[in-house]
Protein backbone atom coordinates (compact mmCIF):
# COMPACT_ATOMS: atom_id res chain seq x y z
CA UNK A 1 6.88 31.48 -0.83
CA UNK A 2 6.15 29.05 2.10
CA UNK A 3 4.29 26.61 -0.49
CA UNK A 4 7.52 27.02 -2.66
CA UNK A 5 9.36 25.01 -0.08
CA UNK A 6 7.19 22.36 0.30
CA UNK A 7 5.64 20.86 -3.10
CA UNK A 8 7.74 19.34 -6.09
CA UNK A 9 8.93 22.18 -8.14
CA UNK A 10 11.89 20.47 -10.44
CA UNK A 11 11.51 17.12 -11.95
CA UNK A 12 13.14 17.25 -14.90
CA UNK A 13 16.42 20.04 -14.56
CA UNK A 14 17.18 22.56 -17.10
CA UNK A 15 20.54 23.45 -16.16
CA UNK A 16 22.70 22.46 -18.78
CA UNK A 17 25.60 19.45 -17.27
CA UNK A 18 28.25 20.33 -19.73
CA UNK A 19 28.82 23.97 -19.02
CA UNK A 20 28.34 23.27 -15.45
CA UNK A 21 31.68 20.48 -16.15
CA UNK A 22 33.75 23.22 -17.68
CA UNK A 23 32.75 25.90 -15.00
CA UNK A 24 33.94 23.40 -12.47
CA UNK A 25 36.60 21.24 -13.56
CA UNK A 26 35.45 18.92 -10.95
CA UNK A 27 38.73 16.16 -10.10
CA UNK A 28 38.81 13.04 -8.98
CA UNK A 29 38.44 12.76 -5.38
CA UNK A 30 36.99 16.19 -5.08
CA UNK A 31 34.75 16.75 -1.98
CA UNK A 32 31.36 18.41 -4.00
CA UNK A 33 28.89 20.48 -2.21
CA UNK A 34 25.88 21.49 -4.59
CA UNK A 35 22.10 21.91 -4.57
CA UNK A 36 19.81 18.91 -5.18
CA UNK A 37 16.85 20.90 -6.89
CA UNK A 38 15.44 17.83 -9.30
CA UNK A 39 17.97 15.42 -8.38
CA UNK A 40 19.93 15.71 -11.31
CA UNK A 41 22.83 17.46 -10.82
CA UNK A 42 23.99 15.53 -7.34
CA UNK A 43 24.00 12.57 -10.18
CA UNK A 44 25.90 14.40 -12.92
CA UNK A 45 28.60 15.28 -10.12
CA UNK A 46 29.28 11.52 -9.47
CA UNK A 47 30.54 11.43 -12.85
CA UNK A 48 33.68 12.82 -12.65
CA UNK A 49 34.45 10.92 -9.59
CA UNK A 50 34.07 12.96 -6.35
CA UNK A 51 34.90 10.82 -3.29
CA UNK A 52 31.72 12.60 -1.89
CA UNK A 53 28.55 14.91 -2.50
CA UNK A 54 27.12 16.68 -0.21
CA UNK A 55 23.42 17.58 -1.88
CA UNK A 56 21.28 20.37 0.37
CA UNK A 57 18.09 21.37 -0.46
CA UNK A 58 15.95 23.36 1.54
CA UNK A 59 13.11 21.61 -0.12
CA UNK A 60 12.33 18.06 1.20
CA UNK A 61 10.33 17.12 -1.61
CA UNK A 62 13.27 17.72 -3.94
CA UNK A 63 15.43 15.43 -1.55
CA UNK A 64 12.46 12.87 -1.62
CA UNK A 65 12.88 13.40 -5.39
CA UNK A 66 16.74 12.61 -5.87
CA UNK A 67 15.99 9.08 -3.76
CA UNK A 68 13.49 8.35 -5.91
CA UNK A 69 15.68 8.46 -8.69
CA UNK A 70 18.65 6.72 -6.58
CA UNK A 71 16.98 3.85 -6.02
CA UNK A 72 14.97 3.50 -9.51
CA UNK A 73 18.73 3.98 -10.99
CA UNK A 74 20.05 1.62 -8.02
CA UNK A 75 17.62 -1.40 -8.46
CA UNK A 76 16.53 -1.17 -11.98
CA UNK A 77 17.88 -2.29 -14.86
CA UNK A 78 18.54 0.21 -17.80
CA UNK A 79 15.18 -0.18 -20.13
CA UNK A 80 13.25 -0.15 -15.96
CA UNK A 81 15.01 2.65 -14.94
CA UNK A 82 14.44 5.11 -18.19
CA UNK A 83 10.41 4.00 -18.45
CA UNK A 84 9.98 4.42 -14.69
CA UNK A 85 11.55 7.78 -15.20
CA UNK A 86 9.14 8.64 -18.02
CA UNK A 87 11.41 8.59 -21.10
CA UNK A 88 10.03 5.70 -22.65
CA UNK A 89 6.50 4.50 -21.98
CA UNK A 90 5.44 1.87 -19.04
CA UNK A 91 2.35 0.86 -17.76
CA UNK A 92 3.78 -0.81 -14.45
CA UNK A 93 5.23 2.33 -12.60
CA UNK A 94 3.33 2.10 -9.88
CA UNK A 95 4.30 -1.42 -9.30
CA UNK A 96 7.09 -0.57 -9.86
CA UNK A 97 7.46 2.35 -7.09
CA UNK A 98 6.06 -0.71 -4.42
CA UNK A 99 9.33 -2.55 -5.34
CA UNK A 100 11.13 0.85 -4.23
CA UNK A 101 9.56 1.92 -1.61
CA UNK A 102 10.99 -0.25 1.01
CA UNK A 103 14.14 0.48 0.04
CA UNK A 104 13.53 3.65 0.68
CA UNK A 105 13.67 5.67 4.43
CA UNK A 106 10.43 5.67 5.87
CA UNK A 107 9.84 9.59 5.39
CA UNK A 108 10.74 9.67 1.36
CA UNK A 109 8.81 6.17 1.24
CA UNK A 110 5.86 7.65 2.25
CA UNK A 111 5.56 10.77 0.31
CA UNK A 112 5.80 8.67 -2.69
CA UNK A 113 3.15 6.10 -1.59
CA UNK A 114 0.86 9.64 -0.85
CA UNK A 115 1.85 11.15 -4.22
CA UNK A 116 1.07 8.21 -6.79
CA UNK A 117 -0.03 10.60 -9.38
CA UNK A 118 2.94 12.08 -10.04
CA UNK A 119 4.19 8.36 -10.95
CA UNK A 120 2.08 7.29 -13.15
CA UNK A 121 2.72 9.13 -15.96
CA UNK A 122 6.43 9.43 -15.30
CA UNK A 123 8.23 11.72 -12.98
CA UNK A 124 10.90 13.55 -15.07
CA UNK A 125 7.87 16.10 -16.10
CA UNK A 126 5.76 16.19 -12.84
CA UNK A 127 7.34 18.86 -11.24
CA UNK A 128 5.14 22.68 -11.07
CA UNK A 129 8.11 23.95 -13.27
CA UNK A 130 7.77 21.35 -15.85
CA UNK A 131 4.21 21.43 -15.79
CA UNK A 132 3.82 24.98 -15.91
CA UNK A 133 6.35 25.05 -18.93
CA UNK A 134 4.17 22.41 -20.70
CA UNK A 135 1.13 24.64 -20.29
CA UNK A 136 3.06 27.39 -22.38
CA UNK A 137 4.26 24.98 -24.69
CA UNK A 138 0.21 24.20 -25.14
CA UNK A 139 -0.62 27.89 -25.85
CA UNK A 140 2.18 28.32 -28.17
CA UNK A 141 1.65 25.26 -30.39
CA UNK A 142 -1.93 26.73 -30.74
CA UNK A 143 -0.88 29.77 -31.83
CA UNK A 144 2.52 28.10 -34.20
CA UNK A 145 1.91 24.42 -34.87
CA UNK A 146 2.91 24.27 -38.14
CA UNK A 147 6.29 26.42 -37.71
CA UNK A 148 7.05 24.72 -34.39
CA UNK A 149 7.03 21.17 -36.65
CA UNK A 150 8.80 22.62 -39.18
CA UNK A 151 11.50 23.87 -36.94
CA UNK A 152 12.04 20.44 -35.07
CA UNK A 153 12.32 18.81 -39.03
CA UNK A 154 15.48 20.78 -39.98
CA UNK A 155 18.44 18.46 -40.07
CA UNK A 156 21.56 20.88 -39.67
CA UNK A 157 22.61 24.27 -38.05
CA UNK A 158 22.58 26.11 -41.35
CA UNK A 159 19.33 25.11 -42.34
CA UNK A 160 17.53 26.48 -38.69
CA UNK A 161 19.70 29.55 -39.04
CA UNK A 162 18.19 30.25 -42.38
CA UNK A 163 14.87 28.88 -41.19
CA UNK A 164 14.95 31.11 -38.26
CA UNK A 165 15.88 34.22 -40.21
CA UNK A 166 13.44 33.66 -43.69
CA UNK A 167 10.39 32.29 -41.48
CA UNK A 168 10.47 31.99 -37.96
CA UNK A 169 11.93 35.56 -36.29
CA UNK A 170 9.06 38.07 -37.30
CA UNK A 171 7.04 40.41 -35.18
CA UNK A 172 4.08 38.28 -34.85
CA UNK A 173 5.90 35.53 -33.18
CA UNK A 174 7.90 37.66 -31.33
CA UNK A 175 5.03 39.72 -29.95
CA UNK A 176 3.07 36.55 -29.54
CA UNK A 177 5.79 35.00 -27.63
CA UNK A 178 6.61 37.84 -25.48
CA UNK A 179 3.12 37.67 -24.34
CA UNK A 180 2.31 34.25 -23.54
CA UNK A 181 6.09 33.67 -21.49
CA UNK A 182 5.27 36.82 -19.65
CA UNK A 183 1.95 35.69 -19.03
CA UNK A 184 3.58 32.31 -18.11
CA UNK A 185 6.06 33.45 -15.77
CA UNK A 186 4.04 35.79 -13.54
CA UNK A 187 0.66 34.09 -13.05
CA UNK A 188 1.24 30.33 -14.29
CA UNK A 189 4.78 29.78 -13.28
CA UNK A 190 5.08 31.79 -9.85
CA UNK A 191 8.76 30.81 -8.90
CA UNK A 192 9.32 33.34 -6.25
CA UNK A 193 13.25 33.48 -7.33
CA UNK A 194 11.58 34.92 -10.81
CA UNK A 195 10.75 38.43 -9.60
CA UNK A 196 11.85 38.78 -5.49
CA UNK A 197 15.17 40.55 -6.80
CA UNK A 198 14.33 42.22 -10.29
CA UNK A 199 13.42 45.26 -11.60
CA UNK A 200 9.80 45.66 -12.14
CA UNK A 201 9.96 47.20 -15.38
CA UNK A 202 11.54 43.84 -16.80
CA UNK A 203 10.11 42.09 -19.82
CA UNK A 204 10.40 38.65 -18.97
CA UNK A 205 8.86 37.63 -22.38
CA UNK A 206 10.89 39.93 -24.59
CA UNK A 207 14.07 38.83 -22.22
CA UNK A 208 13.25 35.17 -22.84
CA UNK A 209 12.29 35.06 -26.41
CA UNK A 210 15.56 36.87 -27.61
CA UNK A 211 17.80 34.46 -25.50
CA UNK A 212 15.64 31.46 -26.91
CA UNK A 213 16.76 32.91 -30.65
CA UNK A 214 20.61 33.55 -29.30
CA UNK A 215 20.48 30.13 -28.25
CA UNK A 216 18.61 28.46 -31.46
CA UNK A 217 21.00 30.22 -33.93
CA UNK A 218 24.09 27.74 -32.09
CA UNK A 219 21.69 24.10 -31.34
CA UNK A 220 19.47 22.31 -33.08
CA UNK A 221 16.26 22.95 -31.17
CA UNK A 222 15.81 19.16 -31.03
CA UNK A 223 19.09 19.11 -29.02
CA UNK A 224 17.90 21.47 -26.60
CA UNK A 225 15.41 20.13 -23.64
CA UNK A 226 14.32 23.83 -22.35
CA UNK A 227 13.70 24.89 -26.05
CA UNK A 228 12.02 21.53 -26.13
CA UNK A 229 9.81 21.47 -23.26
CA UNK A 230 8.60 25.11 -24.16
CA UNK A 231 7.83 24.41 -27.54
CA UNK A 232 7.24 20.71 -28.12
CA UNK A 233 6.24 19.70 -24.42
CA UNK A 234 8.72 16.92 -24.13
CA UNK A 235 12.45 16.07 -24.59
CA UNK A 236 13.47 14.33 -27.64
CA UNK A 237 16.13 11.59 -27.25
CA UNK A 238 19.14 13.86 -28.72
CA UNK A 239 18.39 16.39 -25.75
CA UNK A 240 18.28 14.13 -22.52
CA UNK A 241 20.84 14.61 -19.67
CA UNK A 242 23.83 12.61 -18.96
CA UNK A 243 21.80 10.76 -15.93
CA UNK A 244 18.91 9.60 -18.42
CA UNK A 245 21.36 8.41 -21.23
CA UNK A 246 22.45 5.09 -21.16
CA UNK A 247 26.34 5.47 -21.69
CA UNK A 248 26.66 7.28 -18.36
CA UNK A 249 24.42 4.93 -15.97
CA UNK A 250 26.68 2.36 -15.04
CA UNK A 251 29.54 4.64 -13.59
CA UNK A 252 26.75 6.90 -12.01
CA UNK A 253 24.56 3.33 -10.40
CA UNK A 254 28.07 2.31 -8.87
CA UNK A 255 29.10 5.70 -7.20
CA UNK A 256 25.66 6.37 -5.47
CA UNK A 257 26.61 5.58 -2.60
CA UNK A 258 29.09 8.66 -2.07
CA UNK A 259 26.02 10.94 -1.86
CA UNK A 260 24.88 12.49 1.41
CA UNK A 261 21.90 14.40 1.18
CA UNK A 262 20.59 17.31 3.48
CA UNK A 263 17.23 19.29 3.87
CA UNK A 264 18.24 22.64 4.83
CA UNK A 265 18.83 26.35 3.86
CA UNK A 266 22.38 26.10 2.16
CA UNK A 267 23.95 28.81 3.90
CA UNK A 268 22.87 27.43 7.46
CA UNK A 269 24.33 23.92 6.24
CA UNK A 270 27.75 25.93 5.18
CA UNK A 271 28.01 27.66 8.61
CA UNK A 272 27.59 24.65 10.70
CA UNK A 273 30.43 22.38 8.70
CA UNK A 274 34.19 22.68 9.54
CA UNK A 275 36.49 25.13 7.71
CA UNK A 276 37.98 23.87 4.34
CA UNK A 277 35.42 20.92 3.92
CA UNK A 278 34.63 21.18 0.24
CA UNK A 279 36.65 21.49 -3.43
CA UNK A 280 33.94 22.12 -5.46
CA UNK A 281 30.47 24.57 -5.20
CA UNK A 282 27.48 23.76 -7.42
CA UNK A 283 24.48 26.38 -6.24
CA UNK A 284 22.21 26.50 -8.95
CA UNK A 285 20.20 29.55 -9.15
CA UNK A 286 19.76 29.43 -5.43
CA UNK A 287 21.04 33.93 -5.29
CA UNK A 288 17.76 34.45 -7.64
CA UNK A 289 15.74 33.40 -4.09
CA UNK A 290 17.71 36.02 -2.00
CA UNK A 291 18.15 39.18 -0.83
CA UNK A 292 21.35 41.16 -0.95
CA UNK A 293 22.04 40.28 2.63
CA UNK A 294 21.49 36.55 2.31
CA UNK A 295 23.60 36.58 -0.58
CA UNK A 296 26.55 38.33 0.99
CA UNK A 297 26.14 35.85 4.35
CA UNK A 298 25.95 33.08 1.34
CA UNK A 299 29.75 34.18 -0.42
CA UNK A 300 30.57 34.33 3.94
CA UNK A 301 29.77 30.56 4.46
CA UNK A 302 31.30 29.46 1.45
CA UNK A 303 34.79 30.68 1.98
CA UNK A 304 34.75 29.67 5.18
CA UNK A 305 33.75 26.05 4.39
CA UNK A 306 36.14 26.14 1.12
CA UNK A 307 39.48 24.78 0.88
CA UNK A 308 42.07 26.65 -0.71
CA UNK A 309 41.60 27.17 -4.55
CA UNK A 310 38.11 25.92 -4.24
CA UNK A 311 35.82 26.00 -7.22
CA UNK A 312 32.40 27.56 -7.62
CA UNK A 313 29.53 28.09 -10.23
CA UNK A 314 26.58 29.96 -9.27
CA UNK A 315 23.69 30.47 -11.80
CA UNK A 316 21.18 33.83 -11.78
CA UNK A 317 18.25 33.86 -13.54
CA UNK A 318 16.91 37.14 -13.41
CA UNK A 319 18.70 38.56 -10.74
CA UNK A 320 22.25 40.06 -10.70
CA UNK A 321 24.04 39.99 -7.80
CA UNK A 322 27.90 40.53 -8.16
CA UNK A 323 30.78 39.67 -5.95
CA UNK A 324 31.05 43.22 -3.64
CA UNK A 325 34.37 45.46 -3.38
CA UNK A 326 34.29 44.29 -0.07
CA UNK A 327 35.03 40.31 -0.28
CA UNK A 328 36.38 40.52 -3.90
CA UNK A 329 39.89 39.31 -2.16
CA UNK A 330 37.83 36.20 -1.20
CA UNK A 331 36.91 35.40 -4.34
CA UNK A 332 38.74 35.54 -8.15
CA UNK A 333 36.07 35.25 -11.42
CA UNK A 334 36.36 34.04 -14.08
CA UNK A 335 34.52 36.63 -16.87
CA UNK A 336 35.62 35.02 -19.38
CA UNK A 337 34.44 31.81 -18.76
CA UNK A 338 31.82 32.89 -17.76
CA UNK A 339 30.74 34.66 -20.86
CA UNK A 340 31.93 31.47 -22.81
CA UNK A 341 29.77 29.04 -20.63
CA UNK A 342 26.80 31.95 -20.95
CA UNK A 343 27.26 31.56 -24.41
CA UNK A 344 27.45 28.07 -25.02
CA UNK A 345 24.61 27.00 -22.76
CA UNK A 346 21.71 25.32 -23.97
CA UNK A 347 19.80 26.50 -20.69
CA UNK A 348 19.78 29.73 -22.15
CA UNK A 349 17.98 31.52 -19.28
CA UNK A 350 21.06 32.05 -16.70
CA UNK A 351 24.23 34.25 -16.20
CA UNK A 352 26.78 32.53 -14.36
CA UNK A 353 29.19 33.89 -11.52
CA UNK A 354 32.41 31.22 -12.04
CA UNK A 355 35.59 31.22 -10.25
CA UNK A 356 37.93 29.73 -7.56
CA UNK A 357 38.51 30.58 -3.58
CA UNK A 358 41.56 32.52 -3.10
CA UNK A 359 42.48 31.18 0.24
């Protein structure tokens, strides 16, 4: 778990921005506390217009991460910025990352300048998640190359459906599938938030295969980066986040500056601010890395740091955690937005706990 804390875990970020939008309904001016993970979502925030983000990661490396991609998005111009990332290709990323660096504080400039690998071939895939998820995309195009390619060809919704249902969904594939993410997510991936709070007689393969199908029967797979990373290894262009697509850079480059970033454990951070300090609560899938107690002191901090009517989205992977009797007058859900957003999401993986601070 220790080692968890302390290497690069998220590069890319699976969590789909658009149901995270509708889960918060984040409005201008809003005061935004969320996790930084990869560094995307602290840059998704800034574009609805928060006069500030607070972004806390326990992690330093994912901090190190997010300035990485605040000053590559700060100092670059659009065509820089995406090949540094790694969406198109560039043979000058390292020089590049010596123009950064000084811009940089001296701690964050000098894990990069130890950690050049992870440059080179771009960062947005570098992280032990994304890696990990690229060896089981390996395995499975052994096993499926030809259906995989087929699958990514189809053009519309109807024709995967029927693709999906005539040629894709038999028992091979499934059994094949609910073997090699099994395999994947207890010995290759090792994300301790996978199995610390779950029952052992879970199937993670069989779980993740028939959410995978849920979620190709409403997206084109090409529109989808988990689907994509799993199967095809990368992201195609149709499937890339708000921060790596050029419409949204501009408004994101000129609001940087309203993000404060944090290493620490989140629920620490919330008990040290003032009361009523934040609008808006993006967590991530931070309760799938805690016990029952840490996740009752967690819903603790945050309605003490909330301000009345104060949003929050929480995601769980595998975990379930509810809202107890107990501090249920804290706290009104949402269920059926949150079956809508569980629905809809194209990170097809999480549940989601959505509601507001009754204060």
């Amino acid at each position: 778990m220790s080692n968890f804390f302390s290497r690069l875990n998220y590069s890319f970020g699976n969590e789909d921005w658009r149901t995270e939008e509708k889960a918060l309904q984040i409005k201008p001016g809003n005061r935004v506390l969320c996790i930084t993970a990869s560094g995307d979502r602290p840059m998704h925030v800034l574009l609805e217009d928060p006069s500030e983000v607070v972004s806390v990661d326990a992690n330093p490396v994912q901090n190190y991460l997010f300035k990485l991609k605040k000053e590559a998005l700060k100092y670059l111009d659009e065509d820089q910025y995406l090949a540094f990332m790694g969406v198109s290709p560039s043979e000058e990323r390292r020089e590049t990352l010596k123009k950064l660096t000084p811009k940089m504080d001296a701690e964050t400039a000098d894990y990069w300048n130890d950690n050049k690998g992870l440059i080179t071939p771009g960062i947005i895939y570098q992280g032990s998640m994304e890696t990990r998820w690229r060896n089981l995309s390996s395995l499975l195009r052994l096993i499926r190359q030809n259906e995989i390619n087929r699958l990514y060809s189809v053009k519309t919704l109807e024709e995967q459906q029927a693709f999906l249902k005539n040629e894709w969904n038999h028992t091979l594939w499934r059994n094949a599938f609910r073997y090699a993410a099994g395999l994947a997510s207890r010995f290759i991936i090792r994300d301790p938030g996978l199995y610390a709070n779950v029952d052992p007689n879970f199937k993670p393969g069989l779980y993740l295969y028939d959410r995978m199908i849920n979620c190709l029967n409403r997206t084109l797979a090409r529109e989808n980066p988990l689907i994509s990373i799993i199967l095809k290894g990368s992201v195609y262009p149709e499937a890339l986040p708000p921060y790596l697509t050029a419409g949204n850079l501009q408004p994101i480059k000129e609001r940087l500056d309203r993000v404060a970033v944090y290493t620490a454990n989140v629920i620490t951070y919330l008990e040290g601010v003032p009361e009523n300090s934040f609008d808006r609560f993006s967590l991530s899938d931070v309760a799938s890395y805690m016990d029952q107690a840490s996740f009752l002191r967690l819903l603790k901090a945050m309605y003490r740091s909330a301000k009345p009517g104060a949003r929050f989205c929480m995601r769980q992977f595998m975990s379930r955690y509810k809202i107890p009797e107990g501090l249920k007058p804290w706290f009104q859900t949402e269920p059926e937005l949150e079956s809508q957003l569980e629905n809809e999401d194209r990170a097809f993986v999480y549940h989601f706990t959505v509601g507001k601070v009754l204060k």
